[in-house]
N, C-alpha and C. Protein backbone atom coordinates (compact mmCIF):
# COMPACT_ATOMS: atom_id res chain seq x y z
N UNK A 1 -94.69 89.65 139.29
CA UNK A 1 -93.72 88.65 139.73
C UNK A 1 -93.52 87.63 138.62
N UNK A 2 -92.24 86.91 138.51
CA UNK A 2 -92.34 85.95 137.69
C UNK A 2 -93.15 84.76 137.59
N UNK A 3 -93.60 84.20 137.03
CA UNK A 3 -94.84 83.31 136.63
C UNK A 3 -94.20 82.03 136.12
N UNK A 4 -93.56 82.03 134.87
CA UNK A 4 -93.46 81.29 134.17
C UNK A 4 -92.11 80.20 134.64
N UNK A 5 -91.71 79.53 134.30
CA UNK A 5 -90.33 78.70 134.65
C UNK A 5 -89.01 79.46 134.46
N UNK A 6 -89.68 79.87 132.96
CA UNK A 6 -88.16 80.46 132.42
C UNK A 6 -87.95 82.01 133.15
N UNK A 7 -89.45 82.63 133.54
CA UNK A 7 -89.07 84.34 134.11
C UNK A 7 -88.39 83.86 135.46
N UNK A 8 -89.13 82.82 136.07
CA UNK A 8 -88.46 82.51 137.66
C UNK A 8 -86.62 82.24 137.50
N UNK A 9 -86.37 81.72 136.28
CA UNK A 9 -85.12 81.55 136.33
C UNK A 9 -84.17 82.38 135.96
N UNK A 10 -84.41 83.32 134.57
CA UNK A 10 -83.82 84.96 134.60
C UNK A 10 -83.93 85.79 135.66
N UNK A 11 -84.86 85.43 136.73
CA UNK A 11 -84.99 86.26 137.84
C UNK A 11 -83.66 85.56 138.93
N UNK A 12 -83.89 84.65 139.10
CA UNK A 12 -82.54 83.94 139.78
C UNK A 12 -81.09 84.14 139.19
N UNK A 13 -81.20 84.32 137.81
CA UNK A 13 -79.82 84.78 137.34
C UNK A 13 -79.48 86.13 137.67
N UNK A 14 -80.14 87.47 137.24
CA UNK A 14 -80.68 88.61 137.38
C UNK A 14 -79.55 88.88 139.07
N UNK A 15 -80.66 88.15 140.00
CA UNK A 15 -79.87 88.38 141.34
C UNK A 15 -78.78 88.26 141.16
N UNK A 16 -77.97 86.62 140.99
CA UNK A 16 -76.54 86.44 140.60
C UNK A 16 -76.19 87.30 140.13
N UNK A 17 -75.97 87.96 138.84
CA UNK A 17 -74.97 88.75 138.36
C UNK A 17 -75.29 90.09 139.12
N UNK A 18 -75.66 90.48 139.54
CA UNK A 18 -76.24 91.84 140.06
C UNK A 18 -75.49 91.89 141.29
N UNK A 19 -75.18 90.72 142.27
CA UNK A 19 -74.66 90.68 143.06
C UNK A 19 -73.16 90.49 142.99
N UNK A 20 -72.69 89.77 141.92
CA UNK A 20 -71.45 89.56 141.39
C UNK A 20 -70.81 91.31 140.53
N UNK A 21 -71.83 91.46 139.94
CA UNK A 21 -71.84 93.02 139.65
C UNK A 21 -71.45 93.94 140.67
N UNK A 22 -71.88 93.88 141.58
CA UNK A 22 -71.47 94.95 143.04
C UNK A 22 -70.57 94.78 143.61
N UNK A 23 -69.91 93.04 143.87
CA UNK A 23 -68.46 92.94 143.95
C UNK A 23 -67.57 93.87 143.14
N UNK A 24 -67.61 93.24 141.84
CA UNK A 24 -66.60 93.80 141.22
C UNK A 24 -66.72 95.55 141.27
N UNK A 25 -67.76 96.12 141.29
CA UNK A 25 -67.85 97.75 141.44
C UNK A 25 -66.98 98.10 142.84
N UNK A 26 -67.60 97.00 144.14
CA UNK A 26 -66.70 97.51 144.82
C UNK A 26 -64.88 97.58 144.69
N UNK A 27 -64.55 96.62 143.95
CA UNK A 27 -63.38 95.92 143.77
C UNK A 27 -62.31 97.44 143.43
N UNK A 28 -62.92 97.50 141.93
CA UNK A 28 -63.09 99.21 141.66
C UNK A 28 -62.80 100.08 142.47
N UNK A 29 -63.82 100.33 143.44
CA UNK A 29 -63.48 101.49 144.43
C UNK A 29 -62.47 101.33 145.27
N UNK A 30 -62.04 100.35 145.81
CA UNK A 30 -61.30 100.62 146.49
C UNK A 30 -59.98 100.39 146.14
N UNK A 31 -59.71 99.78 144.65
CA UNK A 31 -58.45 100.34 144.17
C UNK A 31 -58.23 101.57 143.79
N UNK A 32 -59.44 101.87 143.62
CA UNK A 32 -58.72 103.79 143.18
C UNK A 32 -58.64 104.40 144.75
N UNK A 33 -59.52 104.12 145.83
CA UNK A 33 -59.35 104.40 147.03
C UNK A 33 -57.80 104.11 147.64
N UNK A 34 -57.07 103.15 147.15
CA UNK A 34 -56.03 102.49 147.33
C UNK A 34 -55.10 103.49 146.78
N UNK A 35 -54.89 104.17 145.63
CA UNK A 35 -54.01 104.66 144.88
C UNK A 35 -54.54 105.93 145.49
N UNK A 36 -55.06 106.81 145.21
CA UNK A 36 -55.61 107.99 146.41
C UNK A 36 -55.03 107.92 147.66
N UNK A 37 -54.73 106.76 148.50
CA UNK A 37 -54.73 107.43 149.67
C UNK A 37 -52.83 106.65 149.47
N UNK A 38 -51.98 106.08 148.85
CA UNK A 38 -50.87 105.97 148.72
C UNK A 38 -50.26 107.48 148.28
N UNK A 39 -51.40 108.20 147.36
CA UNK A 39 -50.81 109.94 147.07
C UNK A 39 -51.18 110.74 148.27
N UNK A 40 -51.96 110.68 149.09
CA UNK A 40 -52.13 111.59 150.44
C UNK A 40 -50.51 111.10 151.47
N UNK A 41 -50.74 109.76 150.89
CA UNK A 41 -49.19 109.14 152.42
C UNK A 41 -47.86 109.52 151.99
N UNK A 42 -47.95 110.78 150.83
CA UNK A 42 -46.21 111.46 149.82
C UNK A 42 -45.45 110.61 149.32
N UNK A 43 -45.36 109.28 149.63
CA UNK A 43 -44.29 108.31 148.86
C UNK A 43 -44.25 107.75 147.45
N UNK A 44 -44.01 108.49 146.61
CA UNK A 44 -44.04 108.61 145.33
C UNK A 44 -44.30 107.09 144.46
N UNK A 45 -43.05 106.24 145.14
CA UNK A 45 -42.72 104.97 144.51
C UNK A 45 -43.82 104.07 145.35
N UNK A 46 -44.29 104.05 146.31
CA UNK A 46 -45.35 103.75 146.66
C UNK A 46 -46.51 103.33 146.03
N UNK A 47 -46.49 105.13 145.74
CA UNK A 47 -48.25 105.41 144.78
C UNK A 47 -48.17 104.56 143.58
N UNK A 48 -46.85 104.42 143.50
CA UNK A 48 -46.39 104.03 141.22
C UNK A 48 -46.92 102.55 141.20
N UNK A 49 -46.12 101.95 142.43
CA UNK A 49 -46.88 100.06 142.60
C UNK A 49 -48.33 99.96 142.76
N UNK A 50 -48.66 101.22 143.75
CA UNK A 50 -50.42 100.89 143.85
C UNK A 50 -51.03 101.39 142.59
N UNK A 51 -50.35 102.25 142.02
CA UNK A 51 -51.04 102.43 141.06
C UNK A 51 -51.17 101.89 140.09
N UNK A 52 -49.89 100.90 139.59
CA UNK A 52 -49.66 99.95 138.62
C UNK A 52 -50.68 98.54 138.99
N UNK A 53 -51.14 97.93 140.04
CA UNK A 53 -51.94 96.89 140.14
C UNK A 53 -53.31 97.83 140.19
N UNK A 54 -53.71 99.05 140.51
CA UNK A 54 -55.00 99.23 140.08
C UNK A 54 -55.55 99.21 138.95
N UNK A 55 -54.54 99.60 138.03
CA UNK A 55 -54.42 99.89 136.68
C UNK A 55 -55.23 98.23 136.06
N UNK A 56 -54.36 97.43 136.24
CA UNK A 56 -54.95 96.24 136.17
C UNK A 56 -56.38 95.84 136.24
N UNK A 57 -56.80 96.16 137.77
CA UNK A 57 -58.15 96.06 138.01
C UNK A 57 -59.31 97.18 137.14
N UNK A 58 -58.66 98.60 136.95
CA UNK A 58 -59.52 99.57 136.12
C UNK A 58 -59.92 98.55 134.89
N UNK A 59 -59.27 98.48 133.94
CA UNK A 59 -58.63 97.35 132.97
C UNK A 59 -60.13 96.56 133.17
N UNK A 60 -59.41 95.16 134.00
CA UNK A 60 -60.63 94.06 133.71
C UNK A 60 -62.05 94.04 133.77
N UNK A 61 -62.01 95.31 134.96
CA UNK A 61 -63.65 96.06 135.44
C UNK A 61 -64.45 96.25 134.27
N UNK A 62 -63.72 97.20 133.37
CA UNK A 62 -64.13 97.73 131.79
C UNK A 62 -64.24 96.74 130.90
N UNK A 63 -63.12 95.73 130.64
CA UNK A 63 -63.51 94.95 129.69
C UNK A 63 -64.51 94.02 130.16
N UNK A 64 -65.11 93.71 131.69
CA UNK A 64 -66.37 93.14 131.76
C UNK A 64 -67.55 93.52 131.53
N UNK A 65 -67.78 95.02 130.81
CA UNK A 65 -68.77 96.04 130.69
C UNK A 65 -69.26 96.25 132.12
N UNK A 66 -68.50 96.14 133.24
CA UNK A 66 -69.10 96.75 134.35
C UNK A 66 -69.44 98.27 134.49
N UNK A 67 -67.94 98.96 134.04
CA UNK A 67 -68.18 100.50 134.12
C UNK A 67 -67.80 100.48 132.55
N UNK A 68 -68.05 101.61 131.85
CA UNK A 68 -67.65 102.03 130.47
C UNK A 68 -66.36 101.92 130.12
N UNK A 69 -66.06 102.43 129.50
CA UNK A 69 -64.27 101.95 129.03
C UNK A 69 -63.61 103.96 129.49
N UNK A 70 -64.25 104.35 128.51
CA UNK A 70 -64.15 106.25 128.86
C UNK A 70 -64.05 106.50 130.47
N UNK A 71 -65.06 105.71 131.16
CA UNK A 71 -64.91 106.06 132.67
C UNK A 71 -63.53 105.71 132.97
N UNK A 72 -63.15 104.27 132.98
CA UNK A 72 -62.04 103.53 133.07
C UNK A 72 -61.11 104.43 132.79
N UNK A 73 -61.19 104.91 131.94
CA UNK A 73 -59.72 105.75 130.60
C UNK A 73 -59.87 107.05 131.95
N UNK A 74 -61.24 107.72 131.94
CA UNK A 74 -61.21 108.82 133.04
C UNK A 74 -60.27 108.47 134.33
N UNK A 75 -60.31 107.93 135.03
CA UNK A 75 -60.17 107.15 136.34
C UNK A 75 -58.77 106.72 135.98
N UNK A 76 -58.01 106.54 135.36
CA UNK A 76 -56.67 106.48 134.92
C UNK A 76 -55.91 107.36 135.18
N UNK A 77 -56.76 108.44 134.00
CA UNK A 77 -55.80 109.54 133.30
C UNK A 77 -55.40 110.59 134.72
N UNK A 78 -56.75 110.51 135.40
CA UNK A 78 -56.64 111.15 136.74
C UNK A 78 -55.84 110.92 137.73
N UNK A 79 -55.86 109.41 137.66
CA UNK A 79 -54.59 108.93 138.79
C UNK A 79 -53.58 109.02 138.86
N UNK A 80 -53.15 108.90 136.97
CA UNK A 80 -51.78 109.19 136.89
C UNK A 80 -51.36 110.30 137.23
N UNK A 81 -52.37 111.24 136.51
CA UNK A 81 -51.72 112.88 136.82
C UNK A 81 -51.30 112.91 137.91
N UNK A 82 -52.44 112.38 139.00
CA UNK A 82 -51.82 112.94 140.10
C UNK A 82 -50.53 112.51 141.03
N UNK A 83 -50.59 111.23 140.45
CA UNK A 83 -49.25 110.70 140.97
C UNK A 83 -47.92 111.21 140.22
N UNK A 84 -48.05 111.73 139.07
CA UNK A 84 -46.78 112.41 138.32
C UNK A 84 -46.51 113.94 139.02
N UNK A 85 -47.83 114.41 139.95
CA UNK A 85 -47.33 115.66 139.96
C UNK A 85 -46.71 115.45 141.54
N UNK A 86 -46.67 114.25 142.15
CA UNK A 86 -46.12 114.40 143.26
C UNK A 86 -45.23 114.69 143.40
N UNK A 87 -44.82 115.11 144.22
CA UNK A 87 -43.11 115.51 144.53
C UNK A 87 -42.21 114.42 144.86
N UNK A 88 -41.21 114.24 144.22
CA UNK A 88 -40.02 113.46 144.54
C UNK A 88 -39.62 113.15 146.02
């Protein structure tokens, strides 16, 4: 356990971001959950808006080093596809 002043207080930070950390992961999921289920509901122009503000959130997630940047870029490239191959 922490002992010292300063471990008790990296331990109190530690929690903070860890917990602020899991926000934003969730934040994450459920914009791609968001853009996923706008491509299950067929409305093309739909998916394009949800997908354009997730895009955003992929974005800031990564540049906070929450998830990697490659994941981010993954999680994109995927969404788009699939929203380009929808049908009109």
């Amino acid at each position: 356990m922490a002992n010292s002043a300063q471990a008790r207080k990296r331990a109190r930070q530690a929690t903070k971001a860890r917990a602020h950390n899991a926000s934003l992961r969730s934040r994450l999921r459920t914009a791609i959950k968001a853009v996923r289920k706008a491509i299950v509901g067929g409305d093309k122009t739909a998916a394009q808006s949800v997908f354009r503000t997730s895009m955003s959130t992929i974005d800031s997630i990564a540049d906070k080093k929450i998830i990697h940047k490659n994941k981010a870029a993954r999680h994109k490239s995927r969404l788009s596809a699939a929203v380009k191959a929808m049908a009109v």
